[in-house]
Protein backbone atom coordinates (compact mmCIF):
# COMPACT_ATOMS: atom_id res chain seq x y z
CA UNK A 1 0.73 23.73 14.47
CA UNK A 2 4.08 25.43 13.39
CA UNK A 3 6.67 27.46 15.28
CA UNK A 4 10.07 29.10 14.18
CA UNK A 5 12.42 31.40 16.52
CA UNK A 6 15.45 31.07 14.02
CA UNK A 7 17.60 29.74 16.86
CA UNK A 8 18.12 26.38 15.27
CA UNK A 9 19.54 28.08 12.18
CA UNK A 10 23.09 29.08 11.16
CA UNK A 11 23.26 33.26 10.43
CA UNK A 12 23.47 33.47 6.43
CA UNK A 13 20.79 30.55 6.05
CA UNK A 14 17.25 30.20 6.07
CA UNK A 15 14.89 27.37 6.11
CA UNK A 16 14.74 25.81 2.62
CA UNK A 17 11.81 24.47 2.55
CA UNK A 18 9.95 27.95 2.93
CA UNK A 19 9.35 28.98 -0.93
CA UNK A 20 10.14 32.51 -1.84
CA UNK A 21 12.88 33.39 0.80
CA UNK A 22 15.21 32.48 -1.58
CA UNK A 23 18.75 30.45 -1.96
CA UNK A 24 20.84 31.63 1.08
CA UNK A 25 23.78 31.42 -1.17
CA UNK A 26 22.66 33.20 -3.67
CA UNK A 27 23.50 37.40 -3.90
CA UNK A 28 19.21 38.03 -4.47
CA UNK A 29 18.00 36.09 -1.61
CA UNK A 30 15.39 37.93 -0.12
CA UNK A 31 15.22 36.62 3.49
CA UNK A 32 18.02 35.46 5.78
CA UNK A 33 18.85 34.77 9.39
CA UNK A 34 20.34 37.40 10.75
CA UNK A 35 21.46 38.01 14.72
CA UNK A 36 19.67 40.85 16.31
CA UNK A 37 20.42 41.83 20.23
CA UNK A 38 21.47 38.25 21.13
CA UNK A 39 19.12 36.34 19.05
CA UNK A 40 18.55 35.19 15.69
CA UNK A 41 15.54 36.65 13.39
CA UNK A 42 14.36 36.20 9.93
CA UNK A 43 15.41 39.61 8.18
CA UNK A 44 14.53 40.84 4.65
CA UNK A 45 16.87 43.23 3.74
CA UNK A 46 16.73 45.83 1.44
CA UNK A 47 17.24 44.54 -2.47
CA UNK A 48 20.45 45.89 -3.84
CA UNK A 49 18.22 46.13 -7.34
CA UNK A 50 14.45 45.27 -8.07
CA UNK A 51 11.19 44.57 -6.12
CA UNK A 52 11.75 45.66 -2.68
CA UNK A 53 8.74 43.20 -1.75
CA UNK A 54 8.81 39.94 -0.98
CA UNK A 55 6.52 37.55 0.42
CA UNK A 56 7.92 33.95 2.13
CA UNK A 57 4.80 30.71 2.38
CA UNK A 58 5.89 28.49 4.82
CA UNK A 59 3.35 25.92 4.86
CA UNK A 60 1.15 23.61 2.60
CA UNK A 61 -1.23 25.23 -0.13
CA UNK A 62 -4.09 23.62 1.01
CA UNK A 63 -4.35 24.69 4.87
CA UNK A 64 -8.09 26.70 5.84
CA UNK A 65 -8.82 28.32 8.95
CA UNK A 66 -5.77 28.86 10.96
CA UNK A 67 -4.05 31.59 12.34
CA UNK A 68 -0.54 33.25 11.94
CA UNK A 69 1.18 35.37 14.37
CA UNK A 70 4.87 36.83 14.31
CA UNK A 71 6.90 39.63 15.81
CA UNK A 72 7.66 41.94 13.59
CA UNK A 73 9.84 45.04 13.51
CA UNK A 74 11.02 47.58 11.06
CA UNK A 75 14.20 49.38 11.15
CA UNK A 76 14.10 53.13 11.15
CA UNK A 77 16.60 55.02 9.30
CA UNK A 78 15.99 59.07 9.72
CA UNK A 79 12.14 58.93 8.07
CA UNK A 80 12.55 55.77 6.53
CA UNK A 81 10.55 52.74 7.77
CA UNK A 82 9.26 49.39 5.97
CA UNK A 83 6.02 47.79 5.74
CA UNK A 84 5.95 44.08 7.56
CA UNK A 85 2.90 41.75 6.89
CA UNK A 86 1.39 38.45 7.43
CA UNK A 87 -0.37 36.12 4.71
CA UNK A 88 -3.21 33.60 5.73
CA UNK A 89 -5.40 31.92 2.89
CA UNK A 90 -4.92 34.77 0.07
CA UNK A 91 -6.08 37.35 2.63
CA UNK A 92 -2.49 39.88 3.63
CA UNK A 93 -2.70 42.07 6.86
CA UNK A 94 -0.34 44.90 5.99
CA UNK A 95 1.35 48.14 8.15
CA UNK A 96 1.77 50.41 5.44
CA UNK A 97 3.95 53.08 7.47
CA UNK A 98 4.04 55.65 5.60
CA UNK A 99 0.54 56.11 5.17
CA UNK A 100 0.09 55.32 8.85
CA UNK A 101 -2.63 52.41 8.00
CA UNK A 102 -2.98 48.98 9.18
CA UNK A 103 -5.01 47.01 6.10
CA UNK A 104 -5.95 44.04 4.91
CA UNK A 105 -6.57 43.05 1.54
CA UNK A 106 -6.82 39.98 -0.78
CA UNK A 107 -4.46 39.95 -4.41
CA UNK A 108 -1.87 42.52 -4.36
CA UNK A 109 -1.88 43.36 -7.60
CA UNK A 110 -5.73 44.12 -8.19
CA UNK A 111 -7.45 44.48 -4.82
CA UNK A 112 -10.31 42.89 -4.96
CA UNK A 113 -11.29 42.85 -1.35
CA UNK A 114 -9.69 46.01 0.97
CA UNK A 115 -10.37 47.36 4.25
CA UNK A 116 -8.05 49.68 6.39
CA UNK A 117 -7.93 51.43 9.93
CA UNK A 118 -5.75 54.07 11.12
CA UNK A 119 -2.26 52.71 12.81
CA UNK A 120 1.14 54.25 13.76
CA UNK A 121 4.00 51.93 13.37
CA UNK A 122 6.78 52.97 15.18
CA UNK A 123 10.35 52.01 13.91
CA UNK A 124 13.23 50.04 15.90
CA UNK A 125 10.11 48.57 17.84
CA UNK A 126 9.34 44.66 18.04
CA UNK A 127 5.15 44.50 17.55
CA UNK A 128 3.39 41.39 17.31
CA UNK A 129 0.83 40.49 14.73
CA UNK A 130 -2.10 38.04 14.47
CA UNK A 131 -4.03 37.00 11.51
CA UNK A 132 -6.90 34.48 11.50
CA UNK A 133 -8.85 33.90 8.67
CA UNK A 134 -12.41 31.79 9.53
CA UNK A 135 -14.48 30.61 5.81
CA UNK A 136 -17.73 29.48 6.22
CA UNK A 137 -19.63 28.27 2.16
CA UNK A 138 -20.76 32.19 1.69
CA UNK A 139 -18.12 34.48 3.21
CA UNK A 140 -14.40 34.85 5.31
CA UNK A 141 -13.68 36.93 8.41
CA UNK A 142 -10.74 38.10 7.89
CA UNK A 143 -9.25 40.00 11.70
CA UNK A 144 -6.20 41.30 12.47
CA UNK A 145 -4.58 42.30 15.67
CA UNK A 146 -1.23 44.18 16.36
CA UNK A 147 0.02 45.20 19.61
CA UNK A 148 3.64 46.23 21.11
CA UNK A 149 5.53 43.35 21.75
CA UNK A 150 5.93 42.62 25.55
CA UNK A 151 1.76 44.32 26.60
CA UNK A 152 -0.64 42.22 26.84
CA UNK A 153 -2.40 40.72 23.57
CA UNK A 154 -5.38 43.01 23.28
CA UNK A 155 -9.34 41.36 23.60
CA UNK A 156 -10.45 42.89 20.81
CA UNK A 157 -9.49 42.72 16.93
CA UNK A 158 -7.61 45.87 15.84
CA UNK A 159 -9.16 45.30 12.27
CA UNK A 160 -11.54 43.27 10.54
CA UNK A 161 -13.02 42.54 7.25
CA UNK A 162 -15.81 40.37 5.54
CA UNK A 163 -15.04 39.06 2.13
CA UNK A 164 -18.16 37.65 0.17
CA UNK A 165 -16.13 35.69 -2.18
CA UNK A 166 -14.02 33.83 0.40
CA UNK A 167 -10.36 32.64 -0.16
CA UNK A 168 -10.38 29.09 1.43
CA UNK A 169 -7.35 27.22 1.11
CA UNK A 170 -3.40 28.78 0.83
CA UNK A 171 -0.31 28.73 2.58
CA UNK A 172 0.71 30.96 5.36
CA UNK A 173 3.47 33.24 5.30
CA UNK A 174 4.60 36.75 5.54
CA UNK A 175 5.27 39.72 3.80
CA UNK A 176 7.96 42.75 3.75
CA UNK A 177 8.51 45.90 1.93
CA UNK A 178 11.70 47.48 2.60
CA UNK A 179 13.29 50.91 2.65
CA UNK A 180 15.08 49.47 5.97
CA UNK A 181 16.14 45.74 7.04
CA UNK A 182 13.29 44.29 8.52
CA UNK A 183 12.79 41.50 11.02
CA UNK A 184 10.71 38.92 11.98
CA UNK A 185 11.08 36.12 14.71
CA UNK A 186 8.50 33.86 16.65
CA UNK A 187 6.14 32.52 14.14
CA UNK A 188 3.37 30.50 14.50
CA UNK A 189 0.54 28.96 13.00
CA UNK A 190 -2.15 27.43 14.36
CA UNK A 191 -5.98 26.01 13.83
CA UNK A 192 -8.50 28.25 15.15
């Protein structure tokens, strides 16, 4: 099991041993500690230049069948709103806001595997999102769940998808593509 609520950490910094959130003294990091309403968060602001998305693994390469949850929420500026995510072996649960989609889908840049369902992200809200991933020698269930922060984690999955050619073993982590800071705080990991 693994937890992080940013409290521990200094504003500016982030934890070093997560690969991709990059050097916190360095102008292109991509995520930071930031304080947000009394408390500190992970926030990936927007890029002054380049890729606005980023994705942060915060464990070892070689973890199966666990489950990753996190709050999440995107800033809103006038229609702009960003797309948070969550990674769990290869597989990323995605809230693609502007298409009003929740989906989940394995290798970004050719998706092999996709499945979506209708979902409304509202901005300058804090959601939380689940992701467990469970591989059996012929396929992955792959289900999601995301729910307004503060009500009651729903029973049922809000998506799911079967993926014939199962990812077994990678790191967990999350994902962000900005148009507006987003923020993440209370993440955990855990064996299903």
């Amino acid at each position: 099991p693994m937890s992080e609520d940013f409290e521990a950490w200094e504003v500016g910094q982030n934890p070093p041993y997560w690969l991709g959130a990059g050097n916190a003294n360095s102008p292109a990091t991509k995520f930071i500690v930031a304080e947000l309403d009394g408390n500190k968060v992970l926030n990936k602001p927007v890029s002054k230049s380049g890729v606005q998305r980023g994705e942060v693994f915060i464990g070892l390469p070689t973890l199966s069948n666990y489950t990753i949850q996190a709050d999440v929420m995107s800033e809103q500026i006038k229609r702009k709103v960003s797309n948070p995510g969550l990674i769990n072996s290869g597989y990323t649960m995605e809230i693609i806001a502007p298409a009003r989609k929740l989906e989940i889908f394995s290798w970004i840049s050719e998706r092999r595997m996709a499945h979506e369902v209708p979902f409304q992200l509202e901005g300058n809200v804090w959601y939380s999102m689940k992701l467990r991933v469970s591989s059996t020698a012929d396929k992955a269930i792959v289900q999601g769940k995301v729910w307004k922060k503060g009500q009651p984690e729903p029973a049922e999955w809000t998506i799911t998808a079967e993926d014939p050619h199962p990812v077994r073993e990678v790191s967990p982590g999350i994902y962000g593509f900005t148009k507006t800071n987003l923020y993440y705080d209370n993440i955990k990991v855990s064996k299903n």
